[in-house]
N, C-alpha and C. Protein backbone atom coordinates (compact mmCIF):
# COMPACT_ATOMS: atom_id res chain seq x y z
N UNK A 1 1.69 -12.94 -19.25
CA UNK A 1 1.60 -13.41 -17.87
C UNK A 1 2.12 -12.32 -16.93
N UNK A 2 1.52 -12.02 -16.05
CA UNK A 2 1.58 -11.16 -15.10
C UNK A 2 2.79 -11.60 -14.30
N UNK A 3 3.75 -10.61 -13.84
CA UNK A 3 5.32 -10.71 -13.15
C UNK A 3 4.72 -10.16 -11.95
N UNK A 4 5.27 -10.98 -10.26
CA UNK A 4 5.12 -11.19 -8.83
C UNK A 4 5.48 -9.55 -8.93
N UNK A 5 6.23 -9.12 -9.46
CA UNK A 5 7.12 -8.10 -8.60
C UNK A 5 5.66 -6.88 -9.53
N UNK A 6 5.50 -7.06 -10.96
CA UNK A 6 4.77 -5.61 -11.32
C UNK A 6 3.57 -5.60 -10.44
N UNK A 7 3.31 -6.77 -10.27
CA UNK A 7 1.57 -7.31 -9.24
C UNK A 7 1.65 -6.34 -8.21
N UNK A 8 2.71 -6.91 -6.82
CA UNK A 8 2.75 -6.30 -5.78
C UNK A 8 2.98 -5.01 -5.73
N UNK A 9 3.76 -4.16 -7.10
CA UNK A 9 4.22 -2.71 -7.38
C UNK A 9 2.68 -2.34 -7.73
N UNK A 10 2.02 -2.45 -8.23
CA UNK A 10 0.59 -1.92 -8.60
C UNK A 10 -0.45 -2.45 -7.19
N UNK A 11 0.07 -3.39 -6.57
CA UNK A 11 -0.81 -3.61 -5.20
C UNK A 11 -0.35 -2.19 -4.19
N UNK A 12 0.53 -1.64 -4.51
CA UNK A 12 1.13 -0.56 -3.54
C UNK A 12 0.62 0.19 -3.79
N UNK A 13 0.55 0.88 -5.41
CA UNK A 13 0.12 1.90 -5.94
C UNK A 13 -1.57 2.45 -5.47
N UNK A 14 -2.18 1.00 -5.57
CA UNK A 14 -3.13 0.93 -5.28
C UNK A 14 -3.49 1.47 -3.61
N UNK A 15 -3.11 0.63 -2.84
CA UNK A 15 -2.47 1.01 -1.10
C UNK A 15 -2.68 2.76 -0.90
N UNK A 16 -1.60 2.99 -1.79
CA UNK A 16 -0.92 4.02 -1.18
C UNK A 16 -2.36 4.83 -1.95
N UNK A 17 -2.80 5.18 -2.92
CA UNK A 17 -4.08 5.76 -3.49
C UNK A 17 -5.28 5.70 -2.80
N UNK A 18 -5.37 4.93 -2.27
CA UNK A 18 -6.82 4.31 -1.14
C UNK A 18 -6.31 5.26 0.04
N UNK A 19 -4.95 5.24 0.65
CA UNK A 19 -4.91 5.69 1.56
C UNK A 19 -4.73 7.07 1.92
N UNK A 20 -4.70 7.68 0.53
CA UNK A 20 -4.52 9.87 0.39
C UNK A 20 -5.66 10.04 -0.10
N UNK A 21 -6.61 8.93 -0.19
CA UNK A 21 -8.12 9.39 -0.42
C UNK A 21 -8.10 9.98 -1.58
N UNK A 22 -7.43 9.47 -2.82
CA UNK A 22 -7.29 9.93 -4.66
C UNK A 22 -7.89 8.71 -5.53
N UNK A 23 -8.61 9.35 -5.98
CA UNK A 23 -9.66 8.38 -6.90
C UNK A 23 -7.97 7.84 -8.09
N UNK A 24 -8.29 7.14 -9.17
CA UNK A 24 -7.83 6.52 -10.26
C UNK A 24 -8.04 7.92 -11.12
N UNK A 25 -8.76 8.54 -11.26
CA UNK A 25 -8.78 9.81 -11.81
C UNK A 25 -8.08 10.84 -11.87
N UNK A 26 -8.17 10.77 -10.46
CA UNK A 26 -7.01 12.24 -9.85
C UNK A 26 -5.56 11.49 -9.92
N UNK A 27 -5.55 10.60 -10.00
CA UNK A 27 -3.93 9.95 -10.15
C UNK A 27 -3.91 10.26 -11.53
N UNK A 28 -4.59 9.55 -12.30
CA UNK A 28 -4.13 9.71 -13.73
C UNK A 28 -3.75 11.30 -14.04
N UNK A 29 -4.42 11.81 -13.48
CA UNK A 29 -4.71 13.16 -14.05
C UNK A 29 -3.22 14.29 -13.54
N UNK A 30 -3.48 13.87 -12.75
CA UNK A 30 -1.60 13.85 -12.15
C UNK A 30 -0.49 13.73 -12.62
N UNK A 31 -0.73 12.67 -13.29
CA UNK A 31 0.50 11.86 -14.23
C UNK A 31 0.70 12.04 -15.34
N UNK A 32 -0.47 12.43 -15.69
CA UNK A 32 -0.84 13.19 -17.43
C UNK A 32 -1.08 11.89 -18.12
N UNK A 33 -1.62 10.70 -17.27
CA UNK A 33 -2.25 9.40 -17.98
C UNK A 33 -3.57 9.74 -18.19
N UNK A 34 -4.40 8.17 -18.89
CA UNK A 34 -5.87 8.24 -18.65
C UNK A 34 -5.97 6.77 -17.35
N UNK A 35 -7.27 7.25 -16.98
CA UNK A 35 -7.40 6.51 -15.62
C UNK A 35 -7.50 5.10 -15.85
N UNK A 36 -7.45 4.33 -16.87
CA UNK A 36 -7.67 3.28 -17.38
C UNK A 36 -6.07 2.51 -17.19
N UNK A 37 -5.13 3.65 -17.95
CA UNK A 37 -3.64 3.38 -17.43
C UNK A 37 -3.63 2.67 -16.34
N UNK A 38 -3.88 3.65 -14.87
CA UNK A 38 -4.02 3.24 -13.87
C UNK A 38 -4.53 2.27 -13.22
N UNK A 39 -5.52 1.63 -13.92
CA UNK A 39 -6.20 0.16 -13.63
C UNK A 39 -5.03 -1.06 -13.90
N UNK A 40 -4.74 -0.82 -15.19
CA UNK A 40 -3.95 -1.82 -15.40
C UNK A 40 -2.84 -1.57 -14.34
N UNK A 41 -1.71 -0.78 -14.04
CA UNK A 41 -0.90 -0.55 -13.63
C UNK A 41 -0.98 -1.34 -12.04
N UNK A 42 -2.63 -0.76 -11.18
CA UNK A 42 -2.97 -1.87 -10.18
C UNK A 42 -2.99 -2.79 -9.86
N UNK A 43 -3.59 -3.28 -11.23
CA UNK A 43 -3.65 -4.74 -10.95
C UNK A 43 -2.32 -5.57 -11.58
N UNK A 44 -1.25 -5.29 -12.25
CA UNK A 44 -0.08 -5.99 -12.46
C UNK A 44 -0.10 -5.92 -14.21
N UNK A 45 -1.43 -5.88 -14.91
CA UNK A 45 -1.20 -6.33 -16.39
C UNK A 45 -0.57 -5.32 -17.01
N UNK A 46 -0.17 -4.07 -16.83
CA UNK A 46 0.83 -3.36 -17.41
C UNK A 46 1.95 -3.27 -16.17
N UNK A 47 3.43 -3.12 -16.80
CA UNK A 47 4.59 -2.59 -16.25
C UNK A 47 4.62 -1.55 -16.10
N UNK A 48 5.14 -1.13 -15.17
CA UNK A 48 5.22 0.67 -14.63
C UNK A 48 6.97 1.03 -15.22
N UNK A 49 6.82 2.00 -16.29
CA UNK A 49 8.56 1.80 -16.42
C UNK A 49 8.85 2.57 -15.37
N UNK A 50 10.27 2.97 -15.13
CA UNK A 50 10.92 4.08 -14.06
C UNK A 50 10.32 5.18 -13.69
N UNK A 51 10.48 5.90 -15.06
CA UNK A 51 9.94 7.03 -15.10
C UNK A 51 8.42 7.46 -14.60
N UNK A 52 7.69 6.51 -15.50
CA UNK A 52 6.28 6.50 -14.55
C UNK A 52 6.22 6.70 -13.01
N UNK A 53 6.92 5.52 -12.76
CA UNK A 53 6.68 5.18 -11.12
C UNK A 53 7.25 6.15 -10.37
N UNK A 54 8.59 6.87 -10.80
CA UNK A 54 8.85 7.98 -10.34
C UNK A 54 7.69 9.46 -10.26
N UNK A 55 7.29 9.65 -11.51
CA UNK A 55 5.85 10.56 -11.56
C UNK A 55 4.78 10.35 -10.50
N UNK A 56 4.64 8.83 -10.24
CA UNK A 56 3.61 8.32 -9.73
C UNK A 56 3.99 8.48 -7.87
N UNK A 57 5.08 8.36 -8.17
CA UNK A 57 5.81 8.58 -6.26
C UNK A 57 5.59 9.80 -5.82
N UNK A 58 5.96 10.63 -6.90
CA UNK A 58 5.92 12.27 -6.49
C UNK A 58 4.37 12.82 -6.26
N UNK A 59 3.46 11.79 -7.40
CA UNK A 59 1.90 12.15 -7.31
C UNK A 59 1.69 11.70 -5.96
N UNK A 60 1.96 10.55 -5.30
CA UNK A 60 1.80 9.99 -4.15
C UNK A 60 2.33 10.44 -2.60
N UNK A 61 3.25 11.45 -2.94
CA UNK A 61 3.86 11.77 -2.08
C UNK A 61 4.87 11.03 -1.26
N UNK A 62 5.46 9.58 -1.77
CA UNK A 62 6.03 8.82 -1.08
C UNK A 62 6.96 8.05 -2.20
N UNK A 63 8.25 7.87 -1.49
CA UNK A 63 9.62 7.49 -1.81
C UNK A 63 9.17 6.39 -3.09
N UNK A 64 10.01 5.98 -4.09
CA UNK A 64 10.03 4.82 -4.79
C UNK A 64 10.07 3.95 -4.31
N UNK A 65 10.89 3.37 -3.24
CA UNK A 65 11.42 2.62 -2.24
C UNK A 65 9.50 2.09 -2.01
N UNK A 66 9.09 2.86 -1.37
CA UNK A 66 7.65 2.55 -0.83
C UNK A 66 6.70 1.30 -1.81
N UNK A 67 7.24 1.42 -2.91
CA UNK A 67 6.40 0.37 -3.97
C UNK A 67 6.91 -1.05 -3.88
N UNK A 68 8.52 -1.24 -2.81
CA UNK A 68 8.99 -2.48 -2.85
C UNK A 68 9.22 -2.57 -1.92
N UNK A 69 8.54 -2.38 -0.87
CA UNK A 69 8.33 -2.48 0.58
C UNK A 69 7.20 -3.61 0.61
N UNK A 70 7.88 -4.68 1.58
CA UNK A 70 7.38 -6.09 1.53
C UNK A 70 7.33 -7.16 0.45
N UNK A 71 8.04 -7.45 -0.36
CA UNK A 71 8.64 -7.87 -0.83
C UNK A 71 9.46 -8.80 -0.64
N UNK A 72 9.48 -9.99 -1.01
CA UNK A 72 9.92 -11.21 0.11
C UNK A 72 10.12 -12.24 -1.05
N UNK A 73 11.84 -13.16 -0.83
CA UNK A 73 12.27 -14.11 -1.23
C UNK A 73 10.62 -15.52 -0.94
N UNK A 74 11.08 -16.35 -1.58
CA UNK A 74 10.23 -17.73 -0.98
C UNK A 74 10.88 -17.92 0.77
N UNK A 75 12.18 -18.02 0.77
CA UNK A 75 12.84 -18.45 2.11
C UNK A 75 12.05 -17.48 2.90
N UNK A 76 11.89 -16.04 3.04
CA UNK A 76 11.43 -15.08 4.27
C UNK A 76 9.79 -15.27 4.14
N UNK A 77 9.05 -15.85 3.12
CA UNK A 77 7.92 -15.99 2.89
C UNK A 77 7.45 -17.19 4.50
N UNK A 78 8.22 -18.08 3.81
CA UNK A 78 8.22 -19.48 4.78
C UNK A 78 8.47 -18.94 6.45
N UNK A 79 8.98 -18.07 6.43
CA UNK A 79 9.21 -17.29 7.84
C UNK A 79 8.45 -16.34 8.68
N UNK A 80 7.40 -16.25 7.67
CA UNK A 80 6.82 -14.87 8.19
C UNK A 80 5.38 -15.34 9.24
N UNK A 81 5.46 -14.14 10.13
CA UNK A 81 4.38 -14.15 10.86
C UNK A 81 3.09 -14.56 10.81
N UNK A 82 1.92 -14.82 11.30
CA UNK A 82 0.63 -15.68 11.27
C UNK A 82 0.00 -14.51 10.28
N UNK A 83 -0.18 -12.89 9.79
CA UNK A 83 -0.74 -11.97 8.96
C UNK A 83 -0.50 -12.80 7.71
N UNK A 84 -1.81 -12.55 6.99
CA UNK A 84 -2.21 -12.54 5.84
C UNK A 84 -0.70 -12.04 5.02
N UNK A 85 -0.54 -12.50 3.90
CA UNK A 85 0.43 -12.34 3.43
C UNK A 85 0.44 -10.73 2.19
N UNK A 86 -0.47 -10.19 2.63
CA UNK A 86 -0.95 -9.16 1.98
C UNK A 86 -2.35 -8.71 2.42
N UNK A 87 -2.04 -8.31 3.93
CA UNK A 87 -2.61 -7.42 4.93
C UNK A 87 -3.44 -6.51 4.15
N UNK A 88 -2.38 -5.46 3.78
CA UNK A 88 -3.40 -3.71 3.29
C UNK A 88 -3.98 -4.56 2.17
N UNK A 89 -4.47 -5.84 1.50
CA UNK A 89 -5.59 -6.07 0.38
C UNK A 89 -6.77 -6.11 0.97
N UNK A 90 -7.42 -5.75 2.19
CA UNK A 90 -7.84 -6.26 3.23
C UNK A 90 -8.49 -4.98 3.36
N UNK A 91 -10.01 -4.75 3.03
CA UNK A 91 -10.48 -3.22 3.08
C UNK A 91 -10.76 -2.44 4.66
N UNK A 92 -11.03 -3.83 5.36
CA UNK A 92 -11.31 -3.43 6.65
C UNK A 92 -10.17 -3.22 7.44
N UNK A 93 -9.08 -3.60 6.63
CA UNK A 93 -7.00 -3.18 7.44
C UNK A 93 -6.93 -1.77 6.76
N UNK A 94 -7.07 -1.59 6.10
CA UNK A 94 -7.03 -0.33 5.08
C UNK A 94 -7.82 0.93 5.75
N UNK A 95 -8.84 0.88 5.90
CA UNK A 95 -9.61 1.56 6.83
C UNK A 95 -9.74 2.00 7.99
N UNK A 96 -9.37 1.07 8.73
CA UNK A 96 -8.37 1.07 10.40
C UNK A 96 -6.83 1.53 10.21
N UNK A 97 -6.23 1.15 9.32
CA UNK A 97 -4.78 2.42 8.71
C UNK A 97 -5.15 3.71 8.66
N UNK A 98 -6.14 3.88 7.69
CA UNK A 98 -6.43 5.30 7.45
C UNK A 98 -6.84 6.13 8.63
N UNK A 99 -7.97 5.46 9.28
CA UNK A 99 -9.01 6.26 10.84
C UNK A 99 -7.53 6.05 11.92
N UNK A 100 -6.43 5.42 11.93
CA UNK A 100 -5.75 5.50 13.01
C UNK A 100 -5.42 6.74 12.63
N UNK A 101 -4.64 7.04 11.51
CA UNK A 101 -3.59 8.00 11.38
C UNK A 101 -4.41 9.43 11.19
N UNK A 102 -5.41 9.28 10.94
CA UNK A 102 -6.37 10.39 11.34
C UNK A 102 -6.66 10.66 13.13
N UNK A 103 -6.53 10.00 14.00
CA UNK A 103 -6.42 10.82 15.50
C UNK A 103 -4.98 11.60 15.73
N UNK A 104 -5.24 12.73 16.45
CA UNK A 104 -3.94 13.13 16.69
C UNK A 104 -3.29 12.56 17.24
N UNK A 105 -1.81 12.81 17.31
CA UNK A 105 -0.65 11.72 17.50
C UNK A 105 -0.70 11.56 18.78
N UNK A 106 -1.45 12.49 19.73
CA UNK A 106 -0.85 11.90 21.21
C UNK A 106 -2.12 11.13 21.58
N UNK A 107 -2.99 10.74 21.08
CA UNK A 107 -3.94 9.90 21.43
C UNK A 107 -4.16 9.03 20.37
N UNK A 108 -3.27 8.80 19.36
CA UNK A 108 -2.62 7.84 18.63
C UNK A 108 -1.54 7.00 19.20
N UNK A 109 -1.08 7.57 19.92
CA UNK A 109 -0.01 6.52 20.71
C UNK A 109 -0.42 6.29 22.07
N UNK A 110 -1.49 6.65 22.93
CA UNK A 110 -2.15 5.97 23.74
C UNK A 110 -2.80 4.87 22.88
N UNK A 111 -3.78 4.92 21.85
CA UNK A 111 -4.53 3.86 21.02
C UNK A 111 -3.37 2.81 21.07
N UNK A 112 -2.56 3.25 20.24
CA UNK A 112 -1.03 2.02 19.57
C UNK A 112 -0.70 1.75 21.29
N UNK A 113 -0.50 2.06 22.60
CA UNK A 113 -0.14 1.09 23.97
C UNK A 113 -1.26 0.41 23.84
N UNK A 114 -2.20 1.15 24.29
CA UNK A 114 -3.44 -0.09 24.22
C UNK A 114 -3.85 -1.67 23.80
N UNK A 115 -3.54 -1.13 22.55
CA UNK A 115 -3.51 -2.30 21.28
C UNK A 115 -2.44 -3.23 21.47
N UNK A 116 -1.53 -2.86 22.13
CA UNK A 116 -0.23 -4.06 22.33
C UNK A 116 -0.07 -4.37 23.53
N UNK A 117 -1.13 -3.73 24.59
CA UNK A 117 -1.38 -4.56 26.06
C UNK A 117 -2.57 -5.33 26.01
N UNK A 118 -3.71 -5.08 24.94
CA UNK A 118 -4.50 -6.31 24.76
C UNK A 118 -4.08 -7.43 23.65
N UNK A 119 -3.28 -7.05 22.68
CA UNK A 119 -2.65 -8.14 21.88
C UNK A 119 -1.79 -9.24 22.47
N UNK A 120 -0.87 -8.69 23.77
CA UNK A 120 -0.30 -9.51 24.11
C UNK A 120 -0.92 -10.13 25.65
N UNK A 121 -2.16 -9.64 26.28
CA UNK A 121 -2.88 -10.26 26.81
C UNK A 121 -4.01 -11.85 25.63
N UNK A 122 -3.99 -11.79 24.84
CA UNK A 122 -4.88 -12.56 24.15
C UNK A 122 -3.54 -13.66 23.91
N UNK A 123 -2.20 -13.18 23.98
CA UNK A 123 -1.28 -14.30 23.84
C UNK A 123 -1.12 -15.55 24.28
């Protein structure tokens, strides 16, 4: 049976791979796995030990920390905002992540005012 916490750690892995534009290939290949590893590891049915996930952070370019980011008791679950409870699974959120952070930053943060003077006009 698949464990909440390896699920969402391989939902990241996944995230964070979609979003440096690296196939399952080029990860594995990285890691000195086969890309099949990496499937499982996505989707939750294998455990990532330490060490892996550490390999896999450095392949990724981003902190360990980053794989248990969002992560939530039942109590903060019951609390949370009207978003999908797993947003980036969401190819068309994923895609609009990626094309934002692709404009340069100073017309990235005109976009980001924008977006929060019509968000909170629709309020």
């Amino acid at each position: 049976m698949k464990h909440p916490v390896d699920v969402h750690v391989g939902k990241r892995v996944r995230h964070r791979r979609w979003m440096v534009g690296m196939t399952q290939q080029q990860l594995a290949e990285k890691v000195g796995i086969k890309f099949q590893q990496i499937q499982k590891y996505e989707t939750g049915m294998n455990r990532i030990s330490a060490s892996r996930l550490w390999d896999i952070s450095e392949a990724l370019d981003v902190k360990v920390g980053f794989f248990f980011e969002g992560l939530e008791s039942a109590d903060d679950a019951a609390h949370a905002d009207d978003l999908p409870a797993d947003i980036l699974a969401d190819k068309e959120a994923l895609e609009l992540v990626r094309s934002y952070y692709a404009i340069p930053e100073t017309q990235r943060k005109r976009l980001f005012e924008l977006a929060r003077v019509l968000s909170d006009a629709a309020a």
